[in-house]
PDB file of N, CA and C in Angstrom:
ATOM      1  N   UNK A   1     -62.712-147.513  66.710  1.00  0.00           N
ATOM      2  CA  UNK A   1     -62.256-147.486  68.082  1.00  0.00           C
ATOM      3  C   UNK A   1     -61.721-148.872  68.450  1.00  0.00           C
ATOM      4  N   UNK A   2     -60.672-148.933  68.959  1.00  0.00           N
ATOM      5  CA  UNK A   2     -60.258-150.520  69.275  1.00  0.00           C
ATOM      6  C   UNK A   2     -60.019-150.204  71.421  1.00  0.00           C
ATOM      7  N   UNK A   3     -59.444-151.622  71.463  1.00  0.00           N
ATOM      8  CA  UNK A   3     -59.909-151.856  73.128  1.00  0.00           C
ATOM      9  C   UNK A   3     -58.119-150.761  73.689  1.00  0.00           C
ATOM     10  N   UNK A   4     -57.683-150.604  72.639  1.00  0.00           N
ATOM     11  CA  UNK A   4     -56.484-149.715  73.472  1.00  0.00           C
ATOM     12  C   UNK A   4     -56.553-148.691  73.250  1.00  0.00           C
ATOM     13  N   UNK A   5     -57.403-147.890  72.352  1.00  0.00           N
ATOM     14  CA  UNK A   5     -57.510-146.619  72.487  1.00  0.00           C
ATOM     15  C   UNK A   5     -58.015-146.201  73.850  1.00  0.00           C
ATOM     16  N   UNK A   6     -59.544-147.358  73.813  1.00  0.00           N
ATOM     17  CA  UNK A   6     -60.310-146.765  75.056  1.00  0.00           C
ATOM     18  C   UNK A   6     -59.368-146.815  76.305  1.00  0.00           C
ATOM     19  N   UNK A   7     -58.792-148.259  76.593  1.00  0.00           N
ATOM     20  CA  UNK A   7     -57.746-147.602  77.863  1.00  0.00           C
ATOM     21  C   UNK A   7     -56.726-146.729  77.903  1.00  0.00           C
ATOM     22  N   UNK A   8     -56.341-146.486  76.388  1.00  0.00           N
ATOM     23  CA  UNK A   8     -55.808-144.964  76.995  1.00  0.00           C
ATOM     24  C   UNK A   8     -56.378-143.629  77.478  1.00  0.00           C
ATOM     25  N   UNK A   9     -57.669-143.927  76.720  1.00  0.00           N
ATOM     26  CA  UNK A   9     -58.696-142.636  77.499  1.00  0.00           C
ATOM     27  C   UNK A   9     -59.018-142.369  78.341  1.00  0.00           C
ATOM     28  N   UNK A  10     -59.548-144.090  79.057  1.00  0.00           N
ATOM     29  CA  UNK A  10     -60.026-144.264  80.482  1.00  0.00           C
ATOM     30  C   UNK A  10     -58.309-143.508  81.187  1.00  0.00           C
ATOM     31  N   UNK A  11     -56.712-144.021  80.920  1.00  0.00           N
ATOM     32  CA  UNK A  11     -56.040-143.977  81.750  1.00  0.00           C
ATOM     33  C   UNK A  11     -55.655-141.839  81.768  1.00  0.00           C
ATOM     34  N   UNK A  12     -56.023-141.488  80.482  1.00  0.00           N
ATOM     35  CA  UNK A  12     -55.831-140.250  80.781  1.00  0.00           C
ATOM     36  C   UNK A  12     -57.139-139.363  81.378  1.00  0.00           C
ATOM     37  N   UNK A  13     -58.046-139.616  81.629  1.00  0.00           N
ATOM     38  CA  UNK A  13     -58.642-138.634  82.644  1.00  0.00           C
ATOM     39  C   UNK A  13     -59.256-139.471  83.851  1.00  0.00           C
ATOM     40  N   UNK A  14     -58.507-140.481  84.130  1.00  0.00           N
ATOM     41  CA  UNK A  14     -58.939-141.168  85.605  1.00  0.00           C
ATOM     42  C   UNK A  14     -58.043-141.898  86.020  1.00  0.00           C
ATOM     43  N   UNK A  15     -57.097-141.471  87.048  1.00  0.00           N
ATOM     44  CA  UNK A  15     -56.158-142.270  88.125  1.00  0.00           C
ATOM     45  C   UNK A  15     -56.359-143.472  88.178  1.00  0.00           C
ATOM     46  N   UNK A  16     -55.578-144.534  87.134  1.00  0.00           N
ATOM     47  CA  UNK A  16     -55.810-145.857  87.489  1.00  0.00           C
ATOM     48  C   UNK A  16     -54.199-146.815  88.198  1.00  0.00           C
ATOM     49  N   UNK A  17     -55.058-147.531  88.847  1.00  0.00           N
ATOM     50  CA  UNK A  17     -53.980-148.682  89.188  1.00  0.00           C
ATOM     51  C   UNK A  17     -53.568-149.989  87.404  1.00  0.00           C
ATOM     52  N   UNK A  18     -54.279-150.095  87.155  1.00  0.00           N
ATOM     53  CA  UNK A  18     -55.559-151.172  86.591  1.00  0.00           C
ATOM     54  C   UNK A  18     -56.180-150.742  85.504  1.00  0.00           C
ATOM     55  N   UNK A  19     -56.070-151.362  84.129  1.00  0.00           N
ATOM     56  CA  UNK A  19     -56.644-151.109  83.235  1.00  0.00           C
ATOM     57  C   UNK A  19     -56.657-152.166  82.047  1.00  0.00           C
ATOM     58  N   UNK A  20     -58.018-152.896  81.551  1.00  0.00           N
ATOM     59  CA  UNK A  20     -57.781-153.915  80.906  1.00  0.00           C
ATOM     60  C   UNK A  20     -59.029-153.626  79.847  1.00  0.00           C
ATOM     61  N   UNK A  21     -59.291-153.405  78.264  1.00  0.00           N
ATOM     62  CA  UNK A  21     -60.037-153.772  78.008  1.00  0.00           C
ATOM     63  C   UNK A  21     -59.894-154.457  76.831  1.00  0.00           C
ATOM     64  N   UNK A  22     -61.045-155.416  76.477  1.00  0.00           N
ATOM     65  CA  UNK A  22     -61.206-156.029  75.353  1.00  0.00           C
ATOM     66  C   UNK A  22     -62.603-155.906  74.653  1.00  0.00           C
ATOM     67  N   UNK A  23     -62.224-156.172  73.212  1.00  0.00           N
ATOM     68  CA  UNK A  23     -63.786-155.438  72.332  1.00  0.00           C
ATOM     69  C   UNK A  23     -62.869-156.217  71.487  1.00  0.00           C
ATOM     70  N   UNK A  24     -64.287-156.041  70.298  1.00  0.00           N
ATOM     71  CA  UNK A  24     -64.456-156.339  68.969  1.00  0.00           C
ATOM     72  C   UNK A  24     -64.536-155.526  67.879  1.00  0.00           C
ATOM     73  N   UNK A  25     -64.813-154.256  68.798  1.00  0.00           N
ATOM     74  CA  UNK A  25     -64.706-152.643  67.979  1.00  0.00           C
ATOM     75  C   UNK A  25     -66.290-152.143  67.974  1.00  0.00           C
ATOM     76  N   UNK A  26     -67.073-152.798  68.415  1.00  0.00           N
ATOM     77  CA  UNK A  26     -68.346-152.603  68.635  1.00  0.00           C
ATOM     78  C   UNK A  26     -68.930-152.838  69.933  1.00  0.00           C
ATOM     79  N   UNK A  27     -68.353-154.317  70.435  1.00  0.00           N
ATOM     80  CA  UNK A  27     -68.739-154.235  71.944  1.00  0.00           C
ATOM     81  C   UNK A  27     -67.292-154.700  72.755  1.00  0.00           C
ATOM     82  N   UNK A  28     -67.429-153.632  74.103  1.00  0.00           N
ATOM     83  CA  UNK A  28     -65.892-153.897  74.791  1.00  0.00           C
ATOM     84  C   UNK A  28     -66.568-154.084  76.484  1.00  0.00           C
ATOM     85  N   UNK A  29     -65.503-154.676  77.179  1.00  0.00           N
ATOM     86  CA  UNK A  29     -65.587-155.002  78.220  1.00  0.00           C
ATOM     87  C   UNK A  29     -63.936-154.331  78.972  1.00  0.00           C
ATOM     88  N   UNK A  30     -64.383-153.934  80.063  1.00  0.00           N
ATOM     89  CA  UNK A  30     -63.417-153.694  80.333  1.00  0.00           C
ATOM     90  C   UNK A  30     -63.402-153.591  82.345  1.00  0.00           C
ATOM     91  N   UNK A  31     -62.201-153.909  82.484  1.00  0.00           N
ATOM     92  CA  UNK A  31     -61.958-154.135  83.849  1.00  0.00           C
ATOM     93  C   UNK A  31     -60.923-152.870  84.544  1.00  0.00           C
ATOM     94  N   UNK A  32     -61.890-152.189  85.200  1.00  0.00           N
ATOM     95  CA  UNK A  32     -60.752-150.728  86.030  1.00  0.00           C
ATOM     96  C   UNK A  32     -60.500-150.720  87.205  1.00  0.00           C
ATOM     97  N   UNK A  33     -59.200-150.319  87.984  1.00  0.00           N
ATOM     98  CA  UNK A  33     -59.061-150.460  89.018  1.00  0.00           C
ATOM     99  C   UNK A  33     -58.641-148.710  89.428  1.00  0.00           C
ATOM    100  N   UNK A  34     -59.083-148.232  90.409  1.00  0.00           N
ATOM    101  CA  UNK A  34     -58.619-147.313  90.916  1.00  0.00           C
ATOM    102  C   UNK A  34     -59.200-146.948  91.877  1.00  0.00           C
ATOM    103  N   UNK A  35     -58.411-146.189  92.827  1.00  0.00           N
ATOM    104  CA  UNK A  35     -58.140-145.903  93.853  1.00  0.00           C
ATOM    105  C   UNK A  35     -59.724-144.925  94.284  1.00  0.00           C
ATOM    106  N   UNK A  36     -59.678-144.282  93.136  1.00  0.00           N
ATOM    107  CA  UNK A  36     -60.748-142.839  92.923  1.00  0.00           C
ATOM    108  C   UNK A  36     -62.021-143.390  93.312  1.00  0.00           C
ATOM    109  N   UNK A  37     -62.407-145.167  92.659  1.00  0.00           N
ATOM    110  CA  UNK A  37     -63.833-145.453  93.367  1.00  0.00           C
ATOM    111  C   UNK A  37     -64.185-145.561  94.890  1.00  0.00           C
ATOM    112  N   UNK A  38     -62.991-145.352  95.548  1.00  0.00           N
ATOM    113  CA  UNK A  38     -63.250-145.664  96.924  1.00  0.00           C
ATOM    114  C   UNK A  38     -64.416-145.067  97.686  1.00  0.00           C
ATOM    115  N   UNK A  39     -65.574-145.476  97.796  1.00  0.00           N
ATOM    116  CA  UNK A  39     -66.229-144.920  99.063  1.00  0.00           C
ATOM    117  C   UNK A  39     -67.150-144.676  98.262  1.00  0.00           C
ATOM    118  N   UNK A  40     -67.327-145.314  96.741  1.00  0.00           N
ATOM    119  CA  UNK A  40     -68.504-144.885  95.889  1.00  0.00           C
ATOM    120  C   UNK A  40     -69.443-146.178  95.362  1.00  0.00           C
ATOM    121  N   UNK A  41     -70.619-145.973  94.841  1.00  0.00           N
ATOM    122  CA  UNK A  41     -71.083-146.877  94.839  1.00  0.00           C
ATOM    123  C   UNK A  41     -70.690-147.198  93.271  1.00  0.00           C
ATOM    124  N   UNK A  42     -71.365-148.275  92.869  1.00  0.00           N
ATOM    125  CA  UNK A  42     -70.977-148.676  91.165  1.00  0.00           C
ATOM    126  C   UNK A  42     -71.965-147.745  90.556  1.00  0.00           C
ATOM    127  N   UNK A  43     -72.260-146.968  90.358  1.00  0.00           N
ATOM    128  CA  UNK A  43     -73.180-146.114  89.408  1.00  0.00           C
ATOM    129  C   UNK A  43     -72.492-144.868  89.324  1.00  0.00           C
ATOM    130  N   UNK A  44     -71.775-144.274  90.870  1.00  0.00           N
ATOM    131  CA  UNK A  44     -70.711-143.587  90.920  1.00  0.00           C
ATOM    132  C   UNK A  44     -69.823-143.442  90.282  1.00  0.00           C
ATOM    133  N   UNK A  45     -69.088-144.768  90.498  1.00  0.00           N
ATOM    134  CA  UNK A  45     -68.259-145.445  89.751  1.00  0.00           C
ATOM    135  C   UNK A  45     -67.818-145.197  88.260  1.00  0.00           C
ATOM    136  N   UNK A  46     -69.188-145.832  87.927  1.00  0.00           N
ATOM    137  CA  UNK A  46     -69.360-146.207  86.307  1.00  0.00           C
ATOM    138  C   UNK A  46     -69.143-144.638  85.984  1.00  0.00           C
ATOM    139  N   UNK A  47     -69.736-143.524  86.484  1.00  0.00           N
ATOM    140  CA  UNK A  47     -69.841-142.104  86.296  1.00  0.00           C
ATOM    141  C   UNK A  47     -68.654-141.602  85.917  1.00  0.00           C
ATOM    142  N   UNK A  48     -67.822-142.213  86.874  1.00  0.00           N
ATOM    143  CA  UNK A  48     -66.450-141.604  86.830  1.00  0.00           C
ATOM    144  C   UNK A  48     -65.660-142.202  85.366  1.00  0.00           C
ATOM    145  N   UNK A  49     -65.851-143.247  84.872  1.00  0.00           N
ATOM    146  CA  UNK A  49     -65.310-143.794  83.645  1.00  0.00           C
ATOM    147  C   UNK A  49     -66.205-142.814  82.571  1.00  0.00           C
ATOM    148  N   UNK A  50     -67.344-142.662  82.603  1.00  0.00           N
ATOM    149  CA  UNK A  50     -68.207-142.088  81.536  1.00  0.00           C
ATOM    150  C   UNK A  50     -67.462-140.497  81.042  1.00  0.00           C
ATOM    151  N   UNK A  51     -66.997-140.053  82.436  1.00  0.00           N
ATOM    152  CA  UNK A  51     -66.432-138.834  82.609  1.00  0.00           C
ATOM    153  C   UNK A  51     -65.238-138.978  81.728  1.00  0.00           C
ATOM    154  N   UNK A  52     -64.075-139.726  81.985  1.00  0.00           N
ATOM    155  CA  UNK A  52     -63.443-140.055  81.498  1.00  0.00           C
ATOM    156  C   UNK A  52     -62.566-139.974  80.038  1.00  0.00           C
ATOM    157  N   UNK A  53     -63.987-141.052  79.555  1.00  0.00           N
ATOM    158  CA  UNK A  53     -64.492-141.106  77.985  1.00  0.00           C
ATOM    159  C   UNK A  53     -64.867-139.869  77.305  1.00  0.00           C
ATOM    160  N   UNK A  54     -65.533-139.184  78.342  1.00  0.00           N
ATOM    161  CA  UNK A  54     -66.384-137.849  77.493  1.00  0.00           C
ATOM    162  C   UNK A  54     -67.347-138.176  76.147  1.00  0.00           C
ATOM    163  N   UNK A  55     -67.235-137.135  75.623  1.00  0.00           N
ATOM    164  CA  UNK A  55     -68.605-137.437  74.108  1.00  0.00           C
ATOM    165  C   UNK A  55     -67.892-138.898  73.556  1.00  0.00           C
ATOM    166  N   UNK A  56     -66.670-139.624  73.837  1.00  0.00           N
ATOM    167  CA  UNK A  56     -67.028-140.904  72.942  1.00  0.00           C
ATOM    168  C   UNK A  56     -67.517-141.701  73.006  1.00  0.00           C
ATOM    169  N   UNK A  57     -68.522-141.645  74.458  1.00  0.00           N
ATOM    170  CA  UNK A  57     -69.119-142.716  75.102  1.00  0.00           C
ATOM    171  C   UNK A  57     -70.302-142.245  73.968  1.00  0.00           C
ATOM    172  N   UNK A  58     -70.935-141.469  74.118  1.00  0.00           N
ATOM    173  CA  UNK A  58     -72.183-141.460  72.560  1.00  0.00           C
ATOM    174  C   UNK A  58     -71.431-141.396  71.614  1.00  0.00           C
ATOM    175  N   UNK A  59     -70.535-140.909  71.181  1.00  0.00           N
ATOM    176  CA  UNK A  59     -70.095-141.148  69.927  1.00  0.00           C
ATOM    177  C   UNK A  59     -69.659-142.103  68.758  1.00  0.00           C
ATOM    178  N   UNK A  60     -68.308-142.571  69.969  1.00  0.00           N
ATOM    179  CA  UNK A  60     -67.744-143.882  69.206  1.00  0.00           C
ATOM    180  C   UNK A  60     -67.815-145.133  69.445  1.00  0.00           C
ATOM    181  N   UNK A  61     -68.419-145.067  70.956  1.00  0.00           N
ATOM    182  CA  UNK A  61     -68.366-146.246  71.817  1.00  0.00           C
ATOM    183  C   UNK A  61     -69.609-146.183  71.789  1.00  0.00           C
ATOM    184  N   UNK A  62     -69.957-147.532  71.410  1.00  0.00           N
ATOM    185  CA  UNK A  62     -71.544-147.986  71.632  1.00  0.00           C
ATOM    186  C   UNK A  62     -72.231-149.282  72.375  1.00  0.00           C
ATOM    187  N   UNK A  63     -71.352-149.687  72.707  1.00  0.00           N
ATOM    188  CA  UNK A  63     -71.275-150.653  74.135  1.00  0.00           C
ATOM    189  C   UNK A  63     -70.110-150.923  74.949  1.00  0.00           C
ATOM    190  N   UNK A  64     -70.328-150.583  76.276  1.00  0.00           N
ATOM    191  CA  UNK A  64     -69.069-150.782  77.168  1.00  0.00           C
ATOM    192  C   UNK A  64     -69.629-151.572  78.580  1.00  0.00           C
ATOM    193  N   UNK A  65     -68.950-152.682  78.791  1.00  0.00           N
ATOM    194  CA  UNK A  65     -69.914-153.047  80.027  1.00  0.00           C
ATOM    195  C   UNK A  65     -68.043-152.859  80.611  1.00  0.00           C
ATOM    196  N   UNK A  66     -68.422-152.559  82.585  1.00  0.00           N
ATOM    197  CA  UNK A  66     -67.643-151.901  83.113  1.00  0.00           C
ATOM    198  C   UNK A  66     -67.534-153.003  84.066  1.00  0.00           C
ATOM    199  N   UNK A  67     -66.377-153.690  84.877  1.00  0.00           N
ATOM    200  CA  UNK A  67     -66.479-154.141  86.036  1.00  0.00           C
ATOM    201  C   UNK A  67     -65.389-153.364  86.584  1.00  0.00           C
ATOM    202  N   UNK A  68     -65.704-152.572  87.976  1.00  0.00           N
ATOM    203  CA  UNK A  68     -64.742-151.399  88.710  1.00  0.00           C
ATOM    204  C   UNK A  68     -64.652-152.049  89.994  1.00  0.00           C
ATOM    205  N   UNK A  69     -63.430-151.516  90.681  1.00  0.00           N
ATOM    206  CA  UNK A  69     -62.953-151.863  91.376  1.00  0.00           C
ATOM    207  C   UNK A  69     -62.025-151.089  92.514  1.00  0.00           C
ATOM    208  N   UNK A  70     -61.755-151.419  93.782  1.00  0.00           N
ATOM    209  CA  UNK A  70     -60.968-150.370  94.223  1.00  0.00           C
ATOM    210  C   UNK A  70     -59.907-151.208  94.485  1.00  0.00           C
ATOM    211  N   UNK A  71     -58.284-150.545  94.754  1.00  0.00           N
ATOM    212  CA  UNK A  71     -57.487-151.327  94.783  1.00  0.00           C
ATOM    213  C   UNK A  71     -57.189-152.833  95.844  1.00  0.00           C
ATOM    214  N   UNK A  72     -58.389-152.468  96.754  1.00  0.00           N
ATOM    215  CA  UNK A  72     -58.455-153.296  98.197  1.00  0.00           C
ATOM    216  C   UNK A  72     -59.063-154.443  97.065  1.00  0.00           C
ATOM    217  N   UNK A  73     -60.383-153.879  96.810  1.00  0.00           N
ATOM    218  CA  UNK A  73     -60.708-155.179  96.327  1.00  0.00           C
ATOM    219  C   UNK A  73     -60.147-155.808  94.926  1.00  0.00           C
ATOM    220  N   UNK A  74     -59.785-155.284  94.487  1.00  0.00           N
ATOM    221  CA  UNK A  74     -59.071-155.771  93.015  1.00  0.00           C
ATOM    222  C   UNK A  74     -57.544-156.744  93.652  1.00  0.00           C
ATOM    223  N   UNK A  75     -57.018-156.317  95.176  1.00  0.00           N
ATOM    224  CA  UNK A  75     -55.877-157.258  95.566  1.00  0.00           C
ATOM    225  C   UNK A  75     -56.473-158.445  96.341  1.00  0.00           C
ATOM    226  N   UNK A  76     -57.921-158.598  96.730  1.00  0.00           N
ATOM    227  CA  UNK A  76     -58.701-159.459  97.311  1.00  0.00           C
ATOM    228  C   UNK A  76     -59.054-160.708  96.337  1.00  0.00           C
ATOM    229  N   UNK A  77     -58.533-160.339  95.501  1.00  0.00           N
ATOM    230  CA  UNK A  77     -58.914-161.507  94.230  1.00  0.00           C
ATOM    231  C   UNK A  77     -58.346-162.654  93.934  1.00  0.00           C
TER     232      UNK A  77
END
């Protein structure tokens, strides 16, 4: 798994503005922006990326740390 597969995964089943990740192929970090977290909390959030991913979050992906964002605050930066 490399860090552009996963953002293409994240970008095909979740409306993003925003999509950045980086890994080593074992552990990735990644930064999402979209619109969709609005009005949710980060566990919400994170839910909605997990969704996303589907079974590769147990599968292929075995560490992902998430920083999410909505577009207000991702232009507050």
């Amino acid at each position: 798994m490399t860090p552009e597969q996963i953002k293409q995964f994240i970008e095909a089943g979740l409306p993003c503005e925003h999509v950045e990740v980086s890994g080593d192929g074992h552990h990735f970090e990644a930064v999402i922006v979209s619109a969709e977290f609005r009005g949710k909390n980060k566990v919400q959030q994170h839910q909605l990326v997990y969704r996303a991913l589907g079974s590769r979050m147990r599968e292929e992906i075995h560490a992902l740390s998430m920083q999410t964002c909505t577009p207000e605050d991702w232009a507050g930066r």
